[in-house]
PDB file of N, CA and C in Angstrom:
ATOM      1  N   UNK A   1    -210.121  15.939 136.765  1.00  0.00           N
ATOM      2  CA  UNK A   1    -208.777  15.544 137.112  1.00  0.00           C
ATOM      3  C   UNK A   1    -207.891  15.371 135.891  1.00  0.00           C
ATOM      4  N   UNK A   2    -208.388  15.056 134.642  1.00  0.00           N
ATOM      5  CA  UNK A   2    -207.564  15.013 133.214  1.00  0.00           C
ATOM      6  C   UNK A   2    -206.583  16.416 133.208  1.00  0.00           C
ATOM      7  N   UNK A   3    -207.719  17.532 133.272  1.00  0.00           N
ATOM      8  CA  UNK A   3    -207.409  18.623 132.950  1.00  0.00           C
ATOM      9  C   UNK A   3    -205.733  18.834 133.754  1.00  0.00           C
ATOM     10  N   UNK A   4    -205.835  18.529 134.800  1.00  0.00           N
ATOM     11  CA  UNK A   4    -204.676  18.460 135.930  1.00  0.00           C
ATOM     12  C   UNK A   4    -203.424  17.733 135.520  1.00  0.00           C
ATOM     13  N   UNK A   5    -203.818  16.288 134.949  1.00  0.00           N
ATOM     14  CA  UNK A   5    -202.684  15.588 134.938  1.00  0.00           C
ATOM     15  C   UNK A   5    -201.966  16.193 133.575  1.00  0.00           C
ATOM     16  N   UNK A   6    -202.977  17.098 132.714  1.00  0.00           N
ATOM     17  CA  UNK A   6    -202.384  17.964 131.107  1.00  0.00           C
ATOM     18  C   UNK A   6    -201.337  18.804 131.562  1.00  0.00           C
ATOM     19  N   UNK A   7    -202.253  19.479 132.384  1.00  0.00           N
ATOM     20  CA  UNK A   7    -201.301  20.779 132.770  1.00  0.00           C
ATOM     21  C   UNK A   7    -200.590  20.373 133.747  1.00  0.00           C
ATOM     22  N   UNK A   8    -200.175  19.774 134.290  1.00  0.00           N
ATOM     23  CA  UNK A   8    -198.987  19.254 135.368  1.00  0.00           C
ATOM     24  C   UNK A   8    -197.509  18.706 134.166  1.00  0.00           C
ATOM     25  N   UNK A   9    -198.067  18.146 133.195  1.00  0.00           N
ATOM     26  CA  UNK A   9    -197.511  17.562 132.521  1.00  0.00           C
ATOM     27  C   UNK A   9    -196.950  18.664 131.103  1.00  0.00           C
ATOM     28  N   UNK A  10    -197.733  19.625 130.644  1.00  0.00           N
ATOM     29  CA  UNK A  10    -197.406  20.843 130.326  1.00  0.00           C
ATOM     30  C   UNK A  10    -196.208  21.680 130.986  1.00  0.00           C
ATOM     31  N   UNK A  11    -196.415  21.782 132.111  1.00  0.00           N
ATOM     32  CA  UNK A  11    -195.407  22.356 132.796  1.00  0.00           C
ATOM     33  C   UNK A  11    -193.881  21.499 133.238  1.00  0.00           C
ATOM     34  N   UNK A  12    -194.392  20.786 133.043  1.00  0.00           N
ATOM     35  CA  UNK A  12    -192.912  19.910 133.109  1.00  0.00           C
ATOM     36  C   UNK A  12    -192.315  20.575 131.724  1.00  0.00           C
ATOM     37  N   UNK A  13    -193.067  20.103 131.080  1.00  0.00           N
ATOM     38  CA  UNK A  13    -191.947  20.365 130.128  1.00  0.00           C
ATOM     39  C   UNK A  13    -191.886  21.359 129.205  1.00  0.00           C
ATOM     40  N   UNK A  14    -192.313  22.505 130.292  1.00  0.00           N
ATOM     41  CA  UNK A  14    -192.372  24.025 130.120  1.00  0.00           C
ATOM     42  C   UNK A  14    -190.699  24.169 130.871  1.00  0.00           C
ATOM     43  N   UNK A  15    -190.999  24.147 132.168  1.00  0.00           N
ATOM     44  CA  UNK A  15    -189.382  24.024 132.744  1.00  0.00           C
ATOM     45  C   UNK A  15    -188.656  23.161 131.926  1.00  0.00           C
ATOM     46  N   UNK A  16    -188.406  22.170 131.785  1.00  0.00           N
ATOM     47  CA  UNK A  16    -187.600  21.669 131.387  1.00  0.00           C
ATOM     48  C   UNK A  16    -186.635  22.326 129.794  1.00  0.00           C
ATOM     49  N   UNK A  17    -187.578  23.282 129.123  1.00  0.00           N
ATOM     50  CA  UNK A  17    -187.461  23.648 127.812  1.00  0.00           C
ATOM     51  C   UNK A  17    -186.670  24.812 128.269  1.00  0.00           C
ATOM     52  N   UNK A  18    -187.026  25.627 129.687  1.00  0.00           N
ATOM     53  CA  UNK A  18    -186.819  26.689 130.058  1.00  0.00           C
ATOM     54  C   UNK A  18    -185.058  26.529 130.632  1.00  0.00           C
ATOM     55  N   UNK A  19    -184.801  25.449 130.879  1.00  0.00           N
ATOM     56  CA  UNK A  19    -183.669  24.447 131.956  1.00  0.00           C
ATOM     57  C   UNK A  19    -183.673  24.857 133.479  1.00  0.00           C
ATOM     58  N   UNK A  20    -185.075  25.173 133.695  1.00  0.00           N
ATOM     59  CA  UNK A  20    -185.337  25.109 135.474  1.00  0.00           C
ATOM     60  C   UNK A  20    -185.690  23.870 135.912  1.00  0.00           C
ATOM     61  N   UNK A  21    -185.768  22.954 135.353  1.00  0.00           N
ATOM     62  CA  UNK A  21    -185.364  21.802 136.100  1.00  0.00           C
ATOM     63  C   UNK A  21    -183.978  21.073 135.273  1.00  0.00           C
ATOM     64  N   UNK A  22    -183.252  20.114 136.336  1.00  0.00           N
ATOM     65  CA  UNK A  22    -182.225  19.301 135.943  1.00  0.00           C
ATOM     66  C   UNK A  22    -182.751  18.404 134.936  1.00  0.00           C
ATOM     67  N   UNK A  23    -182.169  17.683 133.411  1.00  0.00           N
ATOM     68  CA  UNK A  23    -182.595  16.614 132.568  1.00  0.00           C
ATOM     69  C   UNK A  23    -182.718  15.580 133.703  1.00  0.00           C
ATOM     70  N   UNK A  24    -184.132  14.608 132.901  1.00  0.00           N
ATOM     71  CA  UNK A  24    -183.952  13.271 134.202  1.00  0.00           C
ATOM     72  C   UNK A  24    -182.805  12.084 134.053  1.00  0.00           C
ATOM     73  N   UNK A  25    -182.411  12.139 135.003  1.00  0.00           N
ATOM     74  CA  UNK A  25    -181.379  11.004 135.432  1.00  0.00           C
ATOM     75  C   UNK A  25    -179.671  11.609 135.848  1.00  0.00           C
ATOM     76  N   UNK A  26    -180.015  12.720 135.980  1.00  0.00           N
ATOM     77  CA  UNK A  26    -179.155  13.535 136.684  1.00  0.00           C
ATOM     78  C   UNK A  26    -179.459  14.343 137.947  1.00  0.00           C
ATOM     79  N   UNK A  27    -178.482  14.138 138.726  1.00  0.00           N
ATOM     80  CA  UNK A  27    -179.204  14.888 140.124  1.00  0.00           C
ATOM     81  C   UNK A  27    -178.130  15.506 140.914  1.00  0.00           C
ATOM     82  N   UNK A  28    -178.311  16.859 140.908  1.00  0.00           N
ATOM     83  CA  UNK A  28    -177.437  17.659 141.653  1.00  0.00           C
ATOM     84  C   UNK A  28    -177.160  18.260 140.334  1.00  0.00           C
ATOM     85  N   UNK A  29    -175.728  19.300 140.783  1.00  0.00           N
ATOM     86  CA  UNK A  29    -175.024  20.029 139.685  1.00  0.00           C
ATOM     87  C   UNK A  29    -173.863  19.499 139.135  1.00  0.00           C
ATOM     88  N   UNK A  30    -173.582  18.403 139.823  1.00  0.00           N
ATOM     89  CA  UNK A  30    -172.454  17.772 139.385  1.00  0.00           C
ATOM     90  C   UNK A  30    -172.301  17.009 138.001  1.00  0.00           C
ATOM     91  N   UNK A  31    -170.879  17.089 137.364  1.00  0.00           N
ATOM     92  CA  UNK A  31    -170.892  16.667 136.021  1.00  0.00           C
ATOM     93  C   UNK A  31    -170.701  14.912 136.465  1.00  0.00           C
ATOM     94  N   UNK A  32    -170.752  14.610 135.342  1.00  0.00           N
ATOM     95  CA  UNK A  32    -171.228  13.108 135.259  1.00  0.00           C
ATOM     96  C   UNK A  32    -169.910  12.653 135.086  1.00  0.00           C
ATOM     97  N   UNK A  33    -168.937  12.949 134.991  1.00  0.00           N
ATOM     98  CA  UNK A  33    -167.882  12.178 134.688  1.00  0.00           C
ATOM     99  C   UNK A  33    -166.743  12.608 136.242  1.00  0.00           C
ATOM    100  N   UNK A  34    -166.210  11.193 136.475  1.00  0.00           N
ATOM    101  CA  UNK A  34    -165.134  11.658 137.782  1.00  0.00           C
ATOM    102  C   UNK A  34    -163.830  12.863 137.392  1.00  0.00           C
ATOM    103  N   UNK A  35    -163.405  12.737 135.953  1.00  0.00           N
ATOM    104  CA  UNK A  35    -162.707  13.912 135.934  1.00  0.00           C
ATOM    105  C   UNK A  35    -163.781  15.513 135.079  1.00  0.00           C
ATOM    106  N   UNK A  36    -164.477  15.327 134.985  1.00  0.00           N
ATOM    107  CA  UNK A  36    -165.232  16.388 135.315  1.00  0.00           C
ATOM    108  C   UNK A  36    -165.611  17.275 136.628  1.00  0.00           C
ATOM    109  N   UNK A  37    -165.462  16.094 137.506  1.00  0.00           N
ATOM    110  CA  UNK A  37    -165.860  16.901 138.966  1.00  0.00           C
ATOM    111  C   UNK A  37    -164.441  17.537 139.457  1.00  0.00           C
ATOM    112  N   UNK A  38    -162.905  16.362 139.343  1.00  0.00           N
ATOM    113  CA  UNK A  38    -162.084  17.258 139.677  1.00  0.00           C
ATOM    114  C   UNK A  38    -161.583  18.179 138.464  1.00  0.00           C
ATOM    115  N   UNK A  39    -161.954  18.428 137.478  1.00  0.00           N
ATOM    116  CA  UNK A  39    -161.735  19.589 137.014  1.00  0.00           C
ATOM    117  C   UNK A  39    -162.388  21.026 136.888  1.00  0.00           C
ATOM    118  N   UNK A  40    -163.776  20.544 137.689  1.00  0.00           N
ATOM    119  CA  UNK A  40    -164.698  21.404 138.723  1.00  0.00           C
ATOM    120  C   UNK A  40    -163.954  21.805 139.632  1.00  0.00           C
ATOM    121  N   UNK A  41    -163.248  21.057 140.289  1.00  0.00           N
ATOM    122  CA  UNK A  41    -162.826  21.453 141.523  1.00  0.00           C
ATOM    123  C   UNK A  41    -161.738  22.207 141.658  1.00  0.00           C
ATOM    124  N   UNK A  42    -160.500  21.982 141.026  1.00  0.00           N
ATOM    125  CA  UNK A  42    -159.320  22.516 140.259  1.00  0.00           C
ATOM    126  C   UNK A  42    -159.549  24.004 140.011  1.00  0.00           C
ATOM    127  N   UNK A  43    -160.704  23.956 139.245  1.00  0.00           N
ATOM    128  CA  UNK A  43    -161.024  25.197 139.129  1.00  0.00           C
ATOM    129  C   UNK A  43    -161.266  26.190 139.977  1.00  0.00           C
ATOM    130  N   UNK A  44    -162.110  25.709 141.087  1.00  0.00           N
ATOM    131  CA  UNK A  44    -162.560  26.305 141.905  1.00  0.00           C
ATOM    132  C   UNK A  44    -160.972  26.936 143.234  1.00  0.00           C
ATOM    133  N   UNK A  45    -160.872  25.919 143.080  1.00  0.00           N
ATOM    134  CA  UNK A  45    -159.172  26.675 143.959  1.00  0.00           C
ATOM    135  C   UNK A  45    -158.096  26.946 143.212  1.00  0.00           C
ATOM    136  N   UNK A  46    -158.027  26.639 142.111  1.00  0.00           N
ATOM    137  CA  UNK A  46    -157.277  28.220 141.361  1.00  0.00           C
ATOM    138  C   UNK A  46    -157.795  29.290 141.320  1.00  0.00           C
ATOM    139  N   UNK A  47    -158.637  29.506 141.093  1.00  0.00           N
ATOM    140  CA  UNK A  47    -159.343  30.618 140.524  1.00  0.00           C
ATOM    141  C   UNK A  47    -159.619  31.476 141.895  1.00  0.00           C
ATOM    142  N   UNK A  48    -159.996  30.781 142.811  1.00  0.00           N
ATOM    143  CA  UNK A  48    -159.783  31.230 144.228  1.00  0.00           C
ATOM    144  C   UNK A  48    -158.525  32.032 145.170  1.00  0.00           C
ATOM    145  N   UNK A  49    -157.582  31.521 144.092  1.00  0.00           N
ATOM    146  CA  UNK A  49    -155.888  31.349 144.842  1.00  0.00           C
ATOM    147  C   UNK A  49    -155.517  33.062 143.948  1.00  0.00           C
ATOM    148  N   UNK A  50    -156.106  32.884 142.343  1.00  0.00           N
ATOM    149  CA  UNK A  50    -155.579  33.863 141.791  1.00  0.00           C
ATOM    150  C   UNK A  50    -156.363  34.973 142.035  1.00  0.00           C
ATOM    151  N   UNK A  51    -157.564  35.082 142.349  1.00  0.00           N
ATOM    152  CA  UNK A  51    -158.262  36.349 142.793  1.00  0.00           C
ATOM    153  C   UNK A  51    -157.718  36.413 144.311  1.00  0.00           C
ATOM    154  N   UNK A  52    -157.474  36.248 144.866  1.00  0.00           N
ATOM    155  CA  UNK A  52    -156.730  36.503 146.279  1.00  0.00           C
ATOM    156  C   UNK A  52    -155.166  36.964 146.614  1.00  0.00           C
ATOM    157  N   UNK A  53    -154.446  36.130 145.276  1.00  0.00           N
ATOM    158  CA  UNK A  53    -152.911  36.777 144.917  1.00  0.00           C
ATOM    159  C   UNK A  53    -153.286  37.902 144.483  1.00  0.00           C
ATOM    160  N   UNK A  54    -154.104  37.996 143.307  1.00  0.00           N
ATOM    161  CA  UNK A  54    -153.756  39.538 142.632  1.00  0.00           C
ATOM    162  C   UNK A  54    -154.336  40.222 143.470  1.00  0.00           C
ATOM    163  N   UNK A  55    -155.426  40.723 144.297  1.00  0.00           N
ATOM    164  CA  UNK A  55    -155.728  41.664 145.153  1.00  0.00           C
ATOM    165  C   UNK A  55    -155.041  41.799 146.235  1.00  0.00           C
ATOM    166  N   UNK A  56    -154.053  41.036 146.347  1.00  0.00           N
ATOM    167  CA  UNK A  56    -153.339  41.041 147.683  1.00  0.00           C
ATOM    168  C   UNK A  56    -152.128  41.830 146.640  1.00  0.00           C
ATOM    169  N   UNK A  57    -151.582  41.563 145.565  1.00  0.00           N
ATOM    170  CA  UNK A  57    -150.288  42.029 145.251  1.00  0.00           C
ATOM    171  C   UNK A  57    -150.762  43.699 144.980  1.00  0.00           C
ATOM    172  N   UNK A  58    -151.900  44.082 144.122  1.00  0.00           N
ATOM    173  CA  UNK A  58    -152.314  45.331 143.688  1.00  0.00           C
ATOM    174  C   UNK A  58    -152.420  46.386 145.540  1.00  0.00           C
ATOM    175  N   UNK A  59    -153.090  45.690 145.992  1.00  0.00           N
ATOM    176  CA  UNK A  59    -152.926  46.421 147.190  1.00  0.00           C
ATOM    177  C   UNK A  59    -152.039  46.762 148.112  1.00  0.00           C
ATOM    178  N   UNK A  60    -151.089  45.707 148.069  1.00  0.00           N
ATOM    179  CA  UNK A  60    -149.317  45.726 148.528  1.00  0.00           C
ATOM    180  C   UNK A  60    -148.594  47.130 147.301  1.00  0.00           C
ATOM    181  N   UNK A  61    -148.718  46.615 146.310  1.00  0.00           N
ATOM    182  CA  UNK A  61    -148.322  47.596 145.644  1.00  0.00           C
ATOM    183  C   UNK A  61    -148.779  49.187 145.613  1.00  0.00           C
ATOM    184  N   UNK A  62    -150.226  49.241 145.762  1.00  0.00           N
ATOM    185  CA  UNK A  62    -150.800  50.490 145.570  1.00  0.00           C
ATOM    186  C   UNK A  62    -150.290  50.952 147.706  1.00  0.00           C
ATOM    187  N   UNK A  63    -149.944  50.239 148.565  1.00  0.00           N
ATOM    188  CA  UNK A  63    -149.895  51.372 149.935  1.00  0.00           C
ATOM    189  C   UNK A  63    -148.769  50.565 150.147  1.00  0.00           C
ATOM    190  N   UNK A  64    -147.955  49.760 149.381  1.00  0.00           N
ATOM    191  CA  UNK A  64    -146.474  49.885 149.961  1.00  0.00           C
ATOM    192  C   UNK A  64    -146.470  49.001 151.275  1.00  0.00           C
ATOM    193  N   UNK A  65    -147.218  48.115 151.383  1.00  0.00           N
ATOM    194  CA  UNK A  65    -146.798  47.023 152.636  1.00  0.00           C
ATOM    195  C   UNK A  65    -146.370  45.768 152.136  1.00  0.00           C
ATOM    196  N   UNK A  66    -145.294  45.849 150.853  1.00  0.00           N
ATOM    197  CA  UNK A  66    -145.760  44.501 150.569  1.00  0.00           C
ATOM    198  C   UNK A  66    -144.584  43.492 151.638  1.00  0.00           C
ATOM    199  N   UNK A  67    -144.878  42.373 151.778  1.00  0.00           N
ATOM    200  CA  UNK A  67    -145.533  41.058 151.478  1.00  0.00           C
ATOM    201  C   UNK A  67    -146.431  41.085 152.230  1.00  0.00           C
ATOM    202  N   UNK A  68    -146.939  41.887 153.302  1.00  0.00           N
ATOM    203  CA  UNK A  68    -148.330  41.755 154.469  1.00  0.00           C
ATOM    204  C   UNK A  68    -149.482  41.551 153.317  1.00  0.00           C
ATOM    205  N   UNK A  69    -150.129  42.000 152.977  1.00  0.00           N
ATOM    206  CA  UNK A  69    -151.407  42.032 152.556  1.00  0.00           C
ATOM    207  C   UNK A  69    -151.464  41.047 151.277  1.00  0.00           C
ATOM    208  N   UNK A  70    -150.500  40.500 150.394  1.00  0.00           N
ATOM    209  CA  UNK A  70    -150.264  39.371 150.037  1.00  0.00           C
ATOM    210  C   UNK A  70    -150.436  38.524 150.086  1.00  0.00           C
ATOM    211  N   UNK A  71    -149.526  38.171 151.324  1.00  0.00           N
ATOM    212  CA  UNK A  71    -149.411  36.746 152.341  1.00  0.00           C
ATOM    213  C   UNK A  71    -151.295  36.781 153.050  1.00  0.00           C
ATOM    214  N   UNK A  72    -151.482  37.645 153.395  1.00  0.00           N
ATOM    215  CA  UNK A  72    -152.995  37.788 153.802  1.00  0.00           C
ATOM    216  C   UNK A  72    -154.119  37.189 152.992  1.00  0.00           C
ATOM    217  N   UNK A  73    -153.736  37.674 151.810  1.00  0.00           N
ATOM    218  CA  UNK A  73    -155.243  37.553 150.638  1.00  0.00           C
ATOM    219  C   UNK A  73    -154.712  36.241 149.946  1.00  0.00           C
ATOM    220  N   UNK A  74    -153.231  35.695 150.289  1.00  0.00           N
ATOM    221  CA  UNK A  74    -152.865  34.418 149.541  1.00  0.00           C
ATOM    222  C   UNK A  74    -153.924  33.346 150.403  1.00  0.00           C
ATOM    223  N   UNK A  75    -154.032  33.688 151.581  1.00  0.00           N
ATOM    224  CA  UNK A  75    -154.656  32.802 152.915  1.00  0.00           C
ATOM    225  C   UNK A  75    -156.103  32.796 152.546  1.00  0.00           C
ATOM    226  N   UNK A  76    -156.629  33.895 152.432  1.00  0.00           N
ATOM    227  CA  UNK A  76    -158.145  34.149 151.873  1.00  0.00           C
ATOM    228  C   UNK A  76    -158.352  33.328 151.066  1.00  0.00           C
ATOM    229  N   UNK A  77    -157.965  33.568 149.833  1.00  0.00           N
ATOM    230  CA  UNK A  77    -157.961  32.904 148.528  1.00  0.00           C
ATOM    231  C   UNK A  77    -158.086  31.454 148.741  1.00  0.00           C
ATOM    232  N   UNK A  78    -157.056  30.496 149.621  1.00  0.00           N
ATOM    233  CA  UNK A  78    -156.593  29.545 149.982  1.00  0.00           C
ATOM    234  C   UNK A  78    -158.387  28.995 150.618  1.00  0.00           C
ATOM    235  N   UNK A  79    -158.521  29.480 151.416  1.00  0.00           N
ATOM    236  CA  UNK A  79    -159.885  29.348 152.799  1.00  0.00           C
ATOM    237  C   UNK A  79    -161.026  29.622 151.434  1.00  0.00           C
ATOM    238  N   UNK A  80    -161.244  30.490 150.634  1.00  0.00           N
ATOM    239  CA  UNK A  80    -162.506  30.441 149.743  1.00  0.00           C
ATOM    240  C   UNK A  80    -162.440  29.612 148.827  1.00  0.00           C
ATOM    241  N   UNK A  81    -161.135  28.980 148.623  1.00  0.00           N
ATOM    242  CA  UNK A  81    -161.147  27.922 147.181  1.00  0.00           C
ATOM    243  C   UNK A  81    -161.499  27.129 148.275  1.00  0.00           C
ATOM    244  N   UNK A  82    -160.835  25.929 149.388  1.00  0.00           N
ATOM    245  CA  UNK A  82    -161.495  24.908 150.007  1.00  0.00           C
ATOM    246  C   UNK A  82    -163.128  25.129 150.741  1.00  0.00           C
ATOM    247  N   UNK A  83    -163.812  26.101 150.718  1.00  0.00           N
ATOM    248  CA  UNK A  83    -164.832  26.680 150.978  1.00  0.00           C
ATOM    249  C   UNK A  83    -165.763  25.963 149.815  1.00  0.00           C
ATOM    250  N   UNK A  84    -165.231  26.266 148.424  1.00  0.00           N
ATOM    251  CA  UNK A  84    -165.893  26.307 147.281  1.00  0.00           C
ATOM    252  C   UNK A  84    -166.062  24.946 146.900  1.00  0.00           C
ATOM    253  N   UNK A  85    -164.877  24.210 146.962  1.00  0.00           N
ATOM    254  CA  UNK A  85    -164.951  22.999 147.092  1.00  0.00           C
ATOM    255  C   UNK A  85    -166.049  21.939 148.044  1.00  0.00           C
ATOM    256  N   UNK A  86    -165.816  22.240 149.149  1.00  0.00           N
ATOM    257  CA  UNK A  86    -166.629  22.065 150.285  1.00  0.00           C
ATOM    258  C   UNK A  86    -168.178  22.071 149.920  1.00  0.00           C
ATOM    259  N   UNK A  87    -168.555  23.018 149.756  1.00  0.00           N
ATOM    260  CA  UNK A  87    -169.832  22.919 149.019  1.00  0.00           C
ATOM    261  C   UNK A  87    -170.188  22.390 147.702  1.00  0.00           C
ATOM    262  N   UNK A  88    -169.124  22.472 147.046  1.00  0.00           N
ATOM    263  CA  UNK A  88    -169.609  21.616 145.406  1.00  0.00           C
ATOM    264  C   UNK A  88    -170.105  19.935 146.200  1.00  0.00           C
ATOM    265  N   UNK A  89    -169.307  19.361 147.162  1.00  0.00           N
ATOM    266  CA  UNK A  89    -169.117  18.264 147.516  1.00  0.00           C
ATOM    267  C   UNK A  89    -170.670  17.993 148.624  1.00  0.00           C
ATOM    268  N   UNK A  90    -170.674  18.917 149.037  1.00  0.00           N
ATOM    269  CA  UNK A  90    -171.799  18.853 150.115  1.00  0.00           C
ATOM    270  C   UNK A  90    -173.012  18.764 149.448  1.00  0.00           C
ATOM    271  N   UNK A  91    -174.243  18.043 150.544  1.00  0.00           N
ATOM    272  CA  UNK A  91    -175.334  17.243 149.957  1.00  0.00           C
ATOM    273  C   UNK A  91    -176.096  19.192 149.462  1.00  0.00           C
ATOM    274  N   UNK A  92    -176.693  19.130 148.774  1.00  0.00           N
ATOM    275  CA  UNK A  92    -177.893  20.416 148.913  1.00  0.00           C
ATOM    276  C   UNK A  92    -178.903  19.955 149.667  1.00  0.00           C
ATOM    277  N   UNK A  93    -178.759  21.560 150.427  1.00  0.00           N
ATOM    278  CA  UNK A  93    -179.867  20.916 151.165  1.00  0.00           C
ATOM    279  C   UNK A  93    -179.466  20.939 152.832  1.00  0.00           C
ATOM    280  N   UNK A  94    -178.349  20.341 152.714  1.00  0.00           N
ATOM    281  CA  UNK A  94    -178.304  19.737 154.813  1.00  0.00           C
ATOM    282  C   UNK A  94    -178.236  20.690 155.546  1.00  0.00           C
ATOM    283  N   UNK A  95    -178.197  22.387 155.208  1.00  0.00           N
ATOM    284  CA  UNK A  95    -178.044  23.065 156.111  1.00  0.00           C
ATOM    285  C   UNK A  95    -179.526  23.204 156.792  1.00  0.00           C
ATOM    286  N   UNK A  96    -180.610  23.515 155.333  1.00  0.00           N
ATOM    287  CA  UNK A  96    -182.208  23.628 155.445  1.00  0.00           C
ATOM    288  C   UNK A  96    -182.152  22.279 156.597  1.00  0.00           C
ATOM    289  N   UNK A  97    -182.376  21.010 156.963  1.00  0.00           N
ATOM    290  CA  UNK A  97    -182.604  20.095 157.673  1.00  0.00           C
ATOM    291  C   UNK A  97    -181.957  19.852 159.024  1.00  0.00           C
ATOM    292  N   UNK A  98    -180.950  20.930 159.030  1.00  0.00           N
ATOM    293  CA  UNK A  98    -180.485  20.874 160.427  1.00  0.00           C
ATOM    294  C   UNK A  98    -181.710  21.907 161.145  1.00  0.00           C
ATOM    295  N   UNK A  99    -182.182  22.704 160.822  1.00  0.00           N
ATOM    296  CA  UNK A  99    -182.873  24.106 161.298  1.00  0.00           C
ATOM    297  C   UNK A  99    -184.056  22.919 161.904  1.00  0.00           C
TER     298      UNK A  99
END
C-alpha cells in the first residue's frame, strides 16, 4: 500500500506541474477577484456583440441587404454574449446531474 500512496502522490503533482489540475484553494475557472470576474464577463459580451456586428455588416455589404442581416447578427451576438455569461456563472457540472 506505500507503493500506492507514492504514486498517487507522484501524480498529483505530475498534473499539477502539467496545470491539469486547478492550484489548491481555488475552485472553478473563475478569477479570484470580484472585478476580475466582471471583467471576464465584459469581455465575453463585447466580444460577442463585435463578432456578430462585423459579420452581420460584411455580409450586408457583400449581398446588399443592408440593415437586415445586421440587425440579425447584432441579435445573435447579443443572445451568445448573455449565453457566455450564463455559463461562466453557472455551477459545472448541473447539466451532468440533471440526466
Amino acid at each position: 500500500m506505500a507503493e500506492d500512496d507514492g504514486f498517487e502522490q507522484r501524480l498529483r503533482q505530475a498534473r499539477a506541474r502539467q496545470g491539469m489540475d486547478p492550484p489548491p484553494g481555488r475552485k472553478g475557472a473563475l478569477p479570484a477577484s470580484g472585478w476580475g470576474i466582471g471583467f471576464r464577463a465584459g469581455v465575453e459580451v463585447v466580444s460577442a456583440l463585435i463578432v456578430g456586428v462585423a459579420a452581420g455588416w460584411f455580409l450586408d455589404r457583400w449581398l446588399g441587404t443592408w440593415p437586415w442581416l445586421f440587425l440579425l447578427f447584432f441579435v445573435f451576438g447579443s443572445v451568445a454574449g448573455v449565453m457566455n455569461v450564463y455559463r461562466l456563472f453557472s455551477p459545472r457540472g448541473a447539466a451532468r446531474k440533471q440526466d
